[in-house]
C-alpha atoms as a PDB file:
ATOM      1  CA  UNK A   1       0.000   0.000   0.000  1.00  0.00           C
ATOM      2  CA  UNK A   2       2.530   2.540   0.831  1.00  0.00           C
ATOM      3  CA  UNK A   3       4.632   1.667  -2.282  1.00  0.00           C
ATOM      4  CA  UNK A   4       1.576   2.170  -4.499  1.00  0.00           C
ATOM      5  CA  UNK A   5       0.851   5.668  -2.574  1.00  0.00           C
ATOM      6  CA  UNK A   6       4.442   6.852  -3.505  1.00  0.00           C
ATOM      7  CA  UNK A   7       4.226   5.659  -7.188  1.00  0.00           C
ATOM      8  CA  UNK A   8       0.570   7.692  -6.970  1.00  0.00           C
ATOM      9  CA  UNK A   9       1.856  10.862  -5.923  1.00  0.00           C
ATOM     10  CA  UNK A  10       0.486  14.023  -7.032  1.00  0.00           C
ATOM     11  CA  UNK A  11       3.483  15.029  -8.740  1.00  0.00           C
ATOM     12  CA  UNK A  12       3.868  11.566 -10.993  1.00  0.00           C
ATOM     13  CA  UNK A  13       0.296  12.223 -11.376  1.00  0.00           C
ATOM     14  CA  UNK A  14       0.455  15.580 -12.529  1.00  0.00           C
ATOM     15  CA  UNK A  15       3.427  14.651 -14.744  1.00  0.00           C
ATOM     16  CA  UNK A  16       1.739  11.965 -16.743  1.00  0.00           C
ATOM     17  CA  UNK A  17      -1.466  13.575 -16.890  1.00  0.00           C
ATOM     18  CA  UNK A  18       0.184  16.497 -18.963  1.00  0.00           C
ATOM     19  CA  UNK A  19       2.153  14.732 -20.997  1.00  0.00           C
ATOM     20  CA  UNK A  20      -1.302  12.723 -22.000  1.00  0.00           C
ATOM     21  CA  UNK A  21      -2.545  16.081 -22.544  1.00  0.00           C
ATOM     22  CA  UNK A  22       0.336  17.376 -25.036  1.00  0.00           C
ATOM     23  CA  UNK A  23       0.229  13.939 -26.739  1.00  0.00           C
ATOM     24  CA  UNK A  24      -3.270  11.800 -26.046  1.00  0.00           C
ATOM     25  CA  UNK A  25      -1.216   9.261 -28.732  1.00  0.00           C
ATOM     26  CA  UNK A  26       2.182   9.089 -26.875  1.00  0.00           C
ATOM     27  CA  UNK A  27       3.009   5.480 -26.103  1.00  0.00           C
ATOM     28  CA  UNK A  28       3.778   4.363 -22.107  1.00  0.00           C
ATOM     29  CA  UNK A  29       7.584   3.662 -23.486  1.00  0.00           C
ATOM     30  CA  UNK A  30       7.716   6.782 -24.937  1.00  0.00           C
ATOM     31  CA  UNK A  31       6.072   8.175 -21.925  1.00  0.00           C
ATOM     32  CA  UNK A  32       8.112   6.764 -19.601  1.00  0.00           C
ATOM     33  CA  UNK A  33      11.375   8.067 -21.665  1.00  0.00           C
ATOM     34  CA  UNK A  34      10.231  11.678 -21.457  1.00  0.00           C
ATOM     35  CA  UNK A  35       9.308  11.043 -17.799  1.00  0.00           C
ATOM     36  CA  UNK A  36      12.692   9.447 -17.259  1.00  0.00           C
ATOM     37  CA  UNK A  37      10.671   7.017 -14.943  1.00  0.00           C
ATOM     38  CA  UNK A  38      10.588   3.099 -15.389  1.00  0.00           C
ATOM     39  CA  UNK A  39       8.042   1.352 -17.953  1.00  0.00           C
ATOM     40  CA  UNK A  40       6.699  -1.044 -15.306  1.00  0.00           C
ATOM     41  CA  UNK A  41       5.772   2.413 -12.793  1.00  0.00           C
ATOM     42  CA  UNK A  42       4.262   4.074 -16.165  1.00  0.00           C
ATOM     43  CA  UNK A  43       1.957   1.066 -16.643  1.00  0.00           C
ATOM     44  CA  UNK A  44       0.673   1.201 -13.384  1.00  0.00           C
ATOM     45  CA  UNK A  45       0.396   5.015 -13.194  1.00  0.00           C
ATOM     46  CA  UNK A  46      -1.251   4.630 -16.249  1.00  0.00           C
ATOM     47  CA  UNK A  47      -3.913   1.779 -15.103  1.00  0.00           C
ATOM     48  CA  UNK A  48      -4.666   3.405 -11.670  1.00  0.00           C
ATOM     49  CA  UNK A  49      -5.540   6.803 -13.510  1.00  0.00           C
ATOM     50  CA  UNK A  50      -7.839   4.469 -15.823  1.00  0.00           C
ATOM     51  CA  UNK A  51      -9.103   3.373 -12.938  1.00  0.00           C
ATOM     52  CA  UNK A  52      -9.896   6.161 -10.942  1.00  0.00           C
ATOM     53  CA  UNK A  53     -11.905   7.183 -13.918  1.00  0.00           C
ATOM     54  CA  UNK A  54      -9.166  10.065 -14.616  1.00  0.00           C
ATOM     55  CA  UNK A  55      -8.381   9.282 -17.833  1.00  0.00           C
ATOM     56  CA  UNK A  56      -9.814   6.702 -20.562  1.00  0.00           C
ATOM     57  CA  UNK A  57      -7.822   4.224 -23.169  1.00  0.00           C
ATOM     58  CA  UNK A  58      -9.178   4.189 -26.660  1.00  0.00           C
ATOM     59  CA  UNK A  59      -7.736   1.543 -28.874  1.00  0.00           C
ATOM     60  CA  UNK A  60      -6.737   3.388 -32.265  1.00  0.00           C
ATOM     61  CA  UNK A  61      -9.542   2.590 -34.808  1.00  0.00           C
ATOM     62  CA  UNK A  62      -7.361   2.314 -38.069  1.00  0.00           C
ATOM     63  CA  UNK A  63      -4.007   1.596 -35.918  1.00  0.00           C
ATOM     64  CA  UNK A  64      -1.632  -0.887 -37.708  1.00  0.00           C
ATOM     65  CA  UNK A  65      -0.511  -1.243 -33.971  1.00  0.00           C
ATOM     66  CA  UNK A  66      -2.986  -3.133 -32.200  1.00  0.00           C
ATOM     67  CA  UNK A  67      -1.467  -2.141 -29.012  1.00  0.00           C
ATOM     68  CA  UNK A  68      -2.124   1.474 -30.028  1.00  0.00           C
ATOM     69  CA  UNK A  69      -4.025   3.722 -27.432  1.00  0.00           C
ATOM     70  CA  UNK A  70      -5.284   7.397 -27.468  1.00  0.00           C
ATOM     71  CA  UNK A  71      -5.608   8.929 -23.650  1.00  0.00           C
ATOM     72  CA  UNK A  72      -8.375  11.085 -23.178  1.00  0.00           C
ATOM     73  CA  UNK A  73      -9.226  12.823 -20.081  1.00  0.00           C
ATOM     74  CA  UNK A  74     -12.725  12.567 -18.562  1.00  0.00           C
ATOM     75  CA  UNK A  75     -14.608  15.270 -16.353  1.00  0.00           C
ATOM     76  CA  UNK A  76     -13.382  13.774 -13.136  1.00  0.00           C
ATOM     77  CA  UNK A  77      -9.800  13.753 -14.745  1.00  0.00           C
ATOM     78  CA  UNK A  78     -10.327  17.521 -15.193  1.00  0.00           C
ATOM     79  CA  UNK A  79     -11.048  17.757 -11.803  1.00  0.00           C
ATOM     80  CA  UNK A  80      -8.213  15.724  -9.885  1.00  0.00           C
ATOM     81  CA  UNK A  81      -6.077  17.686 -11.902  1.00  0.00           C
ATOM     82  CA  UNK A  82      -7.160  20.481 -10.492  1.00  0.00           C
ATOM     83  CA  UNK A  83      -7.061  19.072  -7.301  1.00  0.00           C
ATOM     84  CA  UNK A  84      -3.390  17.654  -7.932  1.00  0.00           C
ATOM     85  CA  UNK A  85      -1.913  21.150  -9.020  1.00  0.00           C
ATOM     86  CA  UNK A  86      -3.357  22.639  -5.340  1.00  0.00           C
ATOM     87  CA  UNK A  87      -1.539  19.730  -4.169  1.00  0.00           C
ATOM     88  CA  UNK A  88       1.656  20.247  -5.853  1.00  0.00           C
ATOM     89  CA  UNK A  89       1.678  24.403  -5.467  1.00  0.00           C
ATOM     90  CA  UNK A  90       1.125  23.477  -1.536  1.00  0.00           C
ATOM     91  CA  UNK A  91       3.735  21.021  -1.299  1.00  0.00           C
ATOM     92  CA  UNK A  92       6.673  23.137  -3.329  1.00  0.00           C
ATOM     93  CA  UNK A  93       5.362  26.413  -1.080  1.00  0.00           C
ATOM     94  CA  UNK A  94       6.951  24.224   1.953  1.00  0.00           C
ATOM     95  CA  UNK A  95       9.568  23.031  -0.004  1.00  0.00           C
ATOM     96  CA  UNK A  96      10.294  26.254  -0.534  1.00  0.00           C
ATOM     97  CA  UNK A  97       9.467  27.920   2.831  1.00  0.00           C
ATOM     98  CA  UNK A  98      11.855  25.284   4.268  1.00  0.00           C
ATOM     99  CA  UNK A  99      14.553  26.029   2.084  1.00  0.00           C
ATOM    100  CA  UNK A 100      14.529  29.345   2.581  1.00  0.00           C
ATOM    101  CA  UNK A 101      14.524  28.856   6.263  1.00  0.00           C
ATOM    102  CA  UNK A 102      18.116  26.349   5.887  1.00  0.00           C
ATOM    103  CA  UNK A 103      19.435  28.946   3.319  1.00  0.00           C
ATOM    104  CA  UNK A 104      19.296  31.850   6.177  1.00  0.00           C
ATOM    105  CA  UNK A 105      20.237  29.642   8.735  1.00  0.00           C
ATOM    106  CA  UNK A 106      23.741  28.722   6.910  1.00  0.00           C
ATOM    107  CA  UNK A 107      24.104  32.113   5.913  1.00  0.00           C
ATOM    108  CA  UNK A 108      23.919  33.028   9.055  1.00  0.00           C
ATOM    109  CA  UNK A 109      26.391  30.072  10.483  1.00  0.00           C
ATOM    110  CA  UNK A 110      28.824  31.057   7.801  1.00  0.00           C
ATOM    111  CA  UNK A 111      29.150  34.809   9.172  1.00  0.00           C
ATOM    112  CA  UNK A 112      29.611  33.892  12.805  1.00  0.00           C
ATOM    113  CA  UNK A 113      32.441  30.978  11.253  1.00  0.00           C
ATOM    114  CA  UNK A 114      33.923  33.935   9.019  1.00  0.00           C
ATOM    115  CA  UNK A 115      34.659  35.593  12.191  1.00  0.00           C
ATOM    116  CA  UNK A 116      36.338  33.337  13.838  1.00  0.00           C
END
């Protein structure tokens, strides 16, 4: 459970949702190329969004590739994406609100060591 929760995070999420967006054709190899993340975690990013109803998988109609699929997003894929952005903005704001707190603290260190 926890393993699937990491590979589900919003920011994989996010990532493969707009990449489905830019290219509803893109293949998961292809996918997981651009994503620089491993075929097997693209697969099942790809099926849990299926089945969370956030996307859909056409088969190509006149695809010499059987295996062909076109992504499409559905309402409720509209929606978690909105909800997964919120997410992600929140989440970098503390990264960044914690970095920012390190950054002065070292800076700080640094001038007391510089006077030494």
């Amino acid at each position: 459970m926890e393993r699937e929760k990491t590979l589900l995070n919003p920011e994989n999420s996010l990532q493969v949702i707009k990449e489905i967006e830019l290219n509803p054709q893109i293949t998961q190899r292809d996918l997981a190329k651009r994503l620089n993340i491993s075929l097997g975690k693209i697969n099942f990013l790809i099926n849990a969004l299926v089945d969370k109803g956030i996307i859909e998988a056409k088969n190509f109609k006149n695809s010499k590739n059987k295996m062909g699929y076109r992504y499409i997003m559905t309402a409720e894929g509209i929606k978690a994406k909105v909800r997964l952005i919120q997410e992600f903005f929140a989440w970098k704001l503390q990264e960044y609100e914690k970095l920012k707190e390190e950054i002065e603290f070292y800076s700080e260190e640094a001038k007391k060591l510089q006077a030494f």
